[in-house]
N, C-alpha and C. Protein backbone atom coordinates (compact mmCIF):
# COMPACT_ATOMS: atom_id res chain seq x y z
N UNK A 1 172.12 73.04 117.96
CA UNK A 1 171.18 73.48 116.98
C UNK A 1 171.07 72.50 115.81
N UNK A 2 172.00 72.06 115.26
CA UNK A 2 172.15 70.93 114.00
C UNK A 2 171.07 70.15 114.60
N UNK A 3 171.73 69.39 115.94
CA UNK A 3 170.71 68.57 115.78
C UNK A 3 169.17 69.08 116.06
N UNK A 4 168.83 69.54 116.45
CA UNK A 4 167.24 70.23 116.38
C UNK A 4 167.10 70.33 115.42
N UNK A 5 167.88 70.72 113.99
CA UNK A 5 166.83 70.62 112.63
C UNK A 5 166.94 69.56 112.29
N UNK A 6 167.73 68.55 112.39
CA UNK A 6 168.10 67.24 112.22
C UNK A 6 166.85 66.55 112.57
N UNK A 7 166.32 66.54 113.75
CA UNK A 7 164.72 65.97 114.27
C UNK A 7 163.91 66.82 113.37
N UNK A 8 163.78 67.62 113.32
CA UNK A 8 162.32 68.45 112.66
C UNK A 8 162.79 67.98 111.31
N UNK A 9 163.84 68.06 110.63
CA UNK A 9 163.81 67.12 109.26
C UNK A 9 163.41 65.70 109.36
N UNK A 10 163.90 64.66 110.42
CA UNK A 10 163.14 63.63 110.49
C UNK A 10 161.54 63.82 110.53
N UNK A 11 160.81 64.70 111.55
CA UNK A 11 159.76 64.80 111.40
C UNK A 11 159.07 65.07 110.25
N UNK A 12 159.29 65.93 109.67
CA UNK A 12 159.14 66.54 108.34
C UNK A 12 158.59 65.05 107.67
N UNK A 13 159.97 64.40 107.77
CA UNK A 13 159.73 63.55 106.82
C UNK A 13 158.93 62.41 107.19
N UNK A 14 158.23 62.40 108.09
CA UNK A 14 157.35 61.50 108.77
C UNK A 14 155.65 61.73 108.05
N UNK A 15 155.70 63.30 107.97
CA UNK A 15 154.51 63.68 107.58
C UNK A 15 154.48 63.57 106.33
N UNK A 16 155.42 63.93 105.66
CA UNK A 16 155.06 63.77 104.19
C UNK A 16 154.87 62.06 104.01
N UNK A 17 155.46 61.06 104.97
CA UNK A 17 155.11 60.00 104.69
C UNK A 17 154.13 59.37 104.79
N UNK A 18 152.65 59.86 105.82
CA UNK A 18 151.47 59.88 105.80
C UNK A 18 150.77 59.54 104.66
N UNK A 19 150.44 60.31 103.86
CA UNK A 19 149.83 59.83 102.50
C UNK A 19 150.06 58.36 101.47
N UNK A 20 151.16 57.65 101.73
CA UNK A 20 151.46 56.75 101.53
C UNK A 20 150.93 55.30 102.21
N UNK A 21 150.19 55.90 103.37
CA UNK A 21 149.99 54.53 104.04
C UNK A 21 150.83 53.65 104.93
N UNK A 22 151.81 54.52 105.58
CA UNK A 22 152.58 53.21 106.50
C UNK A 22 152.32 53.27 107.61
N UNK A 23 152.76 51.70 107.72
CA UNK A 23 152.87 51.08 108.97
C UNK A 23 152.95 51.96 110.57
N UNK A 24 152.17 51.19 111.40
CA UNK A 24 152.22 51.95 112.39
C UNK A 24 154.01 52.07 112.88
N UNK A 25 154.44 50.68 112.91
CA UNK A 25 155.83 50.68 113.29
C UNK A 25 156.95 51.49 112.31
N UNK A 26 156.76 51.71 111.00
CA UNK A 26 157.32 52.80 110.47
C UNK A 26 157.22 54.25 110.95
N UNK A 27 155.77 54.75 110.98
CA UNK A 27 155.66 55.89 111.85
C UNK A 27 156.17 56.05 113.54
N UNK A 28 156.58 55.00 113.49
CA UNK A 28 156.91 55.07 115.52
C UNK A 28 158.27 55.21 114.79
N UNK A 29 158.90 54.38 114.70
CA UNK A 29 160.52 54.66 114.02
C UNK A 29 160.80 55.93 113.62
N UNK A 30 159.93 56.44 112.79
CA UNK A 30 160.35 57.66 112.27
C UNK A 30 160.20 58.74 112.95
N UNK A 31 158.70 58.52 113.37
CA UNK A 31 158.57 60.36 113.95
C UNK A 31 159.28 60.06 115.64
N UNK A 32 159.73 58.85 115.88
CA UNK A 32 160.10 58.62 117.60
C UNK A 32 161.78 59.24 117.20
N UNK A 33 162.27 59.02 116.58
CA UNK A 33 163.80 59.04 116.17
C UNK A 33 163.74 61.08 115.82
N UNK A 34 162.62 61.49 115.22
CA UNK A 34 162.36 62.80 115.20
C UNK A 34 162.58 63.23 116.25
N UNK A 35 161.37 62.85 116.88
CA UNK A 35 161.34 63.66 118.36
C UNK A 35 161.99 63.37 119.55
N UNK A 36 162.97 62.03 119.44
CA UNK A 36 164.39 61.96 120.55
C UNK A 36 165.29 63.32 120.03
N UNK A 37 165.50 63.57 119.05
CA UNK A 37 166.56 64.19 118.01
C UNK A 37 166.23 65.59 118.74
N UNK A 38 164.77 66.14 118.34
CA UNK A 38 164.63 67.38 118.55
C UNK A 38 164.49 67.86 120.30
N UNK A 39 164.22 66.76 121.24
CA UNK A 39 164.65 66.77 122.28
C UNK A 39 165.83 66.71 123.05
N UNK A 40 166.53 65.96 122.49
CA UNK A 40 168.53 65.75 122.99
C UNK A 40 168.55 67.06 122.32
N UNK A 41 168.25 67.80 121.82
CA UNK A 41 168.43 69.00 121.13
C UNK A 41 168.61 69.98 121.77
N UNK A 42 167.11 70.33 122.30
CA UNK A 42 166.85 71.19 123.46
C UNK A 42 167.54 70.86 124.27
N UNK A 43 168.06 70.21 124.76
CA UNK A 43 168.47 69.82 126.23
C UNK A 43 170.02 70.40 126.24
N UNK A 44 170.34 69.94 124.71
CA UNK A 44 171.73 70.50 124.82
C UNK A 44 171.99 72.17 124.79
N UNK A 45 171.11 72.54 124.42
CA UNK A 45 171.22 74.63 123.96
C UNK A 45 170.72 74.64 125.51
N UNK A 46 170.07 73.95 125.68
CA UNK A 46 169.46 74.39 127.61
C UNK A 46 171.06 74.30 128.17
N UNK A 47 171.48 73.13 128.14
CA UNK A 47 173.00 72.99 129.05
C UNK A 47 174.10 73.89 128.17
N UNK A 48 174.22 74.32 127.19
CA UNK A 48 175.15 74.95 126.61
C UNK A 48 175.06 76.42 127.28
N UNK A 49 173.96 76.58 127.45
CA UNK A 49 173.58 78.12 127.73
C UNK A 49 174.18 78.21 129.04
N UNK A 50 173.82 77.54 129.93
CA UNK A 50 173.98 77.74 131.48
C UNK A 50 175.53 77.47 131.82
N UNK A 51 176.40 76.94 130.87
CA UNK A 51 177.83 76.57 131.27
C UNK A 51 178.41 77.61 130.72
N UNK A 52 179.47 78.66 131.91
CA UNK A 52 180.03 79.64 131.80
C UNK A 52 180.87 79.26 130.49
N UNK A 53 181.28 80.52 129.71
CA UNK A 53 182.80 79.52 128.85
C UNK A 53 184.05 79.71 129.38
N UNK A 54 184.86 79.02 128.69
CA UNK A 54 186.11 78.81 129.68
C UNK A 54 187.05 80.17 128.91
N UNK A 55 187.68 80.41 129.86
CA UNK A 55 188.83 80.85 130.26
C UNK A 55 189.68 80.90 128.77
N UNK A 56 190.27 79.65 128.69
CA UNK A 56 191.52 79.12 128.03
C UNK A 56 190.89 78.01 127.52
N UNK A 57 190.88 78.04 126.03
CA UNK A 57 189.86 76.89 125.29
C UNK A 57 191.38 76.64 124.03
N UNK A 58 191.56 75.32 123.88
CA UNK A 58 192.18 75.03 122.85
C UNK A 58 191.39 74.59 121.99
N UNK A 59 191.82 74.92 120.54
CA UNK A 59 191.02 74.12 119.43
C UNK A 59 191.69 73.64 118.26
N UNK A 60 191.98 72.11 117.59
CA UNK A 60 192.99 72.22 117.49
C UNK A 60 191.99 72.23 115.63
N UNK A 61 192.77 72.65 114.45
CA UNK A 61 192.14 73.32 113.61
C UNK A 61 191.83 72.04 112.52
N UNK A 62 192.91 70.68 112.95
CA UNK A 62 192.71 69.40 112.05
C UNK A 62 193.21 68.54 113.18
N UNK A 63 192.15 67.46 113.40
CA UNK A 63 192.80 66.18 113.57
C UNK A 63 192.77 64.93 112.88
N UNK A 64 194.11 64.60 112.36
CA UNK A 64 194.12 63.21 111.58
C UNK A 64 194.20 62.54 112.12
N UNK A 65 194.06 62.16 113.79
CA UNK A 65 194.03 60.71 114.44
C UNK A 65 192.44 60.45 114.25
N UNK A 66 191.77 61.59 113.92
CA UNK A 66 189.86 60.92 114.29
C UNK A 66 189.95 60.44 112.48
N UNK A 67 190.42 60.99 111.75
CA UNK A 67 190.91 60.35 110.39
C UNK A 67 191.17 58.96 110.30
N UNK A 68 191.99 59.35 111.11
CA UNK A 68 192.90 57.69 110.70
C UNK A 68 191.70 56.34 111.34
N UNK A 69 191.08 57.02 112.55
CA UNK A 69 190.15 55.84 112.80
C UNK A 69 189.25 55.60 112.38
N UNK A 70 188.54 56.46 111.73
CA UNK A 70 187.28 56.44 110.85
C UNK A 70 187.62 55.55 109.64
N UNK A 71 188.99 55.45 109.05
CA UNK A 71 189.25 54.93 107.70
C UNK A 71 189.89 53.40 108.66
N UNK A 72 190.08 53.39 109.40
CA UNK A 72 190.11 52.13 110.14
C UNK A 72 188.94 51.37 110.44
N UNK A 73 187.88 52.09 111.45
CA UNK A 73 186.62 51.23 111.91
C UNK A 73 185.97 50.59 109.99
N UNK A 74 185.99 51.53 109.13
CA UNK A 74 185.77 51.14 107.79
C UNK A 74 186.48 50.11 107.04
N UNK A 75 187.62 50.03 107.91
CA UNK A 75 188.46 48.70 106.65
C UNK A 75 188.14 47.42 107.62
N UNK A 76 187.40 47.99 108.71
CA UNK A 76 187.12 46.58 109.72
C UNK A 76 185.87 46.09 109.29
N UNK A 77 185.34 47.17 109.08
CA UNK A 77 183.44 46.35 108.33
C UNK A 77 183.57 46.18 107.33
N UNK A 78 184.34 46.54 106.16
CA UNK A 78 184.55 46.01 104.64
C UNK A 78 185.32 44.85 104.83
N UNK A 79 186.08 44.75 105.69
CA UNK A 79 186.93 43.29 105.65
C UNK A 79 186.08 42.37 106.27
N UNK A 80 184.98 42.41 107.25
CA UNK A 80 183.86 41.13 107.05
C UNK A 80 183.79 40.81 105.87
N UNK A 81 183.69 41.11 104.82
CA UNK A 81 183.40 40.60 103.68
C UNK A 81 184.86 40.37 103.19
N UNK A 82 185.64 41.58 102.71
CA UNK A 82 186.93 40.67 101.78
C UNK A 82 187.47 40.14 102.40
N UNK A 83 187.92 39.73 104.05
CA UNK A 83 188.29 38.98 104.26
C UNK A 83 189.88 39.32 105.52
N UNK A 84 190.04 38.41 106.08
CA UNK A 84 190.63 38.82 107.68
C UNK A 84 191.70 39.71 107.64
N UNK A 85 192.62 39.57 106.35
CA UNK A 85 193.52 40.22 106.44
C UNK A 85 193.42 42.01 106.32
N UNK A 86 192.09 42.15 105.45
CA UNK A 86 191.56 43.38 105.81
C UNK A 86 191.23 44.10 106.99
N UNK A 87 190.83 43.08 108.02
CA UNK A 87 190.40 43.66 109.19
C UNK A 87 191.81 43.31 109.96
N UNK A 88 192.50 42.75 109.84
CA UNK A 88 193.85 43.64 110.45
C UNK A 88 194.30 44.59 110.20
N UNK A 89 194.03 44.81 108.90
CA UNK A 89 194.71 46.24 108.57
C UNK A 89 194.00 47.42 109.30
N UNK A 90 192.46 47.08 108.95
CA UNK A 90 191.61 47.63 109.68
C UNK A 90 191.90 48.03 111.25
N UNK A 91 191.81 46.86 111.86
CA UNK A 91 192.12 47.38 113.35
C UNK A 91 193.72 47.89 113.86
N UNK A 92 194.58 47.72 113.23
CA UNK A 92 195.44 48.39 113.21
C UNK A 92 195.35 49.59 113.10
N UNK A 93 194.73 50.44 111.92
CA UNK A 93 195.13 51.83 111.77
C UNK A 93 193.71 52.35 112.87
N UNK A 94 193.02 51.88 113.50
CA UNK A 94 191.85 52.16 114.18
C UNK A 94 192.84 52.58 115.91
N UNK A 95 193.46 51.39 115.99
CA UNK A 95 194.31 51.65 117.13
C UNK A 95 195.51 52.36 117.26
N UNK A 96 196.37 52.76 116.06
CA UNK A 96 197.22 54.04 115.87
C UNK A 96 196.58 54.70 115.84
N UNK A 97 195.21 55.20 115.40
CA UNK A 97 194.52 56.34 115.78
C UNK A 97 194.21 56.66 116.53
N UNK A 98 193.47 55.49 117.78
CA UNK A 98 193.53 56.06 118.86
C UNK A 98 194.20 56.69 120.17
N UNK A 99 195.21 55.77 119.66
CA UNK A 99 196.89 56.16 120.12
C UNK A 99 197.00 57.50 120.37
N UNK A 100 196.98 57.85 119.11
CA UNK A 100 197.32 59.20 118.53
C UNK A 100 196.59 60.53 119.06
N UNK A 101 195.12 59.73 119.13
CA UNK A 101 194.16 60.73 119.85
C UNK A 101 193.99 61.25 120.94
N UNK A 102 195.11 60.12 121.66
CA UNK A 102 195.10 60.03 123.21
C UNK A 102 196.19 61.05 123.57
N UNK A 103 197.25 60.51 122.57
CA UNK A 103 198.22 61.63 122.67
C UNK A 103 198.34 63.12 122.26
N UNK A 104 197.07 63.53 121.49
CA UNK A 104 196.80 64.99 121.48
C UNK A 104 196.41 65.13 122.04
N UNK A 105 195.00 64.68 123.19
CA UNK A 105 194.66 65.03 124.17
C UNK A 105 195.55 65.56 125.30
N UNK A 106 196.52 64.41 125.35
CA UNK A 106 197.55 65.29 126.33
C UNK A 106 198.02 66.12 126.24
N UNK A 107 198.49 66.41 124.72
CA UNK A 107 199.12 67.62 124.69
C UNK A 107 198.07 68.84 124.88
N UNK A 108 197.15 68.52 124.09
CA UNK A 108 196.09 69.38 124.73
C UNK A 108 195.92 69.97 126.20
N UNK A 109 195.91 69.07 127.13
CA UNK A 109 195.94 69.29 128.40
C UNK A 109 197.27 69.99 129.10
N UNK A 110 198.37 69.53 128.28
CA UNK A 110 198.87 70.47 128.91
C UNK A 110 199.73 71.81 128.84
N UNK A 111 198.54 72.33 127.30
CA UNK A 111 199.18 73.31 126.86
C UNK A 111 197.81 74.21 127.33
N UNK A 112 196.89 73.61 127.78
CA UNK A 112 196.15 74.60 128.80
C UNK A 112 196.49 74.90 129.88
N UNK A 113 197.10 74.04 130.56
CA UNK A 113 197.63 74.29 131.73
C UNK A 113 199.02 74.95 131.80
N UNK A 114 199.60 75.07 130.80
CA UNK A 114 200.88 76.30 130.19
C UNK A 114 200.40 77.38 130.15
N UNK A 115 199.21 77.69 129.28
CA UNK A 115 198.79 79.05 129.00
C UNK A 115 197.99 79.53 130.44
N UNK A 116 197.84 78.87 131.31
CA UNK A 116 196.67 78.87 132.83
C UNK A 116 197.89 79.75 133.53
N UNK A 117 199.16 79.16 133.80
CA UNK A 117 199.80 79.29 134.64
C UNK A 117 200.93 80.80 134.60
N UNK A 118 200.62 81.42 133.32
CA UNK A 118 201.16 82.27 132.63
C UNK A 118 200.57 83.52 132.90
N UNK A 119 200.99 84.63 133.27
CA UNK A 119 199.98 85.94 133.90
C UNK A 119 199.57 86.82 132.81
């Protein structure tokens, strides 16, 4: 659903940009990026709908490994500019994060398959 208003706000803002006069290639950019948006949209509430839900769903309530890489991929594009030793730091905490992510996944996996096997 987000994203479906997410497109119709792009659109939105396509029309109000009309009166201004732009470019054909501005209007393709804009209202095309709308209406991919509000289509991957639909498509997803279409497939959400039709997939039974599961059983045994874990959710885990914080993860600081998608943390830690987000403040990583960021010290890798700010360190193009200040400079290399930034983007080590950068890709470092990008790859303990993913580490990390990999390793909740597992645990993830196999604390579904704990609670599966349990009557």
């Amino acid at each position: 659903m987000p994203l479906v208003v997410f497109g119709a706000l792009l659109l939105v803002l396509t029309a109000v940009e009309l009166p201004f006069g732009p470019s054909a290639a501005e209007l393709a950019l804009l209202g095309g990026a709308g209406a991919a948006c509000v289509l991957a949209g639909v498509v997803v509430l279409v497939v959400e709908r039709r997939r039974p839900p599961p059983e045994v769903q874990t959710l885990p309530d914080l993860s600081p490994p998608v943390v830690l890489i987000a403040f990583g991929v960021s010290a890798l594009l700010v360190g193009a500019e200040a400079g290399p030793w930034l983007m080590f730091l950068g890709g470092g905490l990008a790859l303990i994060g993913i580490g990390a992510l990999a390793r909740e996944r597992v645990a993830e996996r196999r604390a579904e398959r704990a609670d599966g096997e349990r009557p």
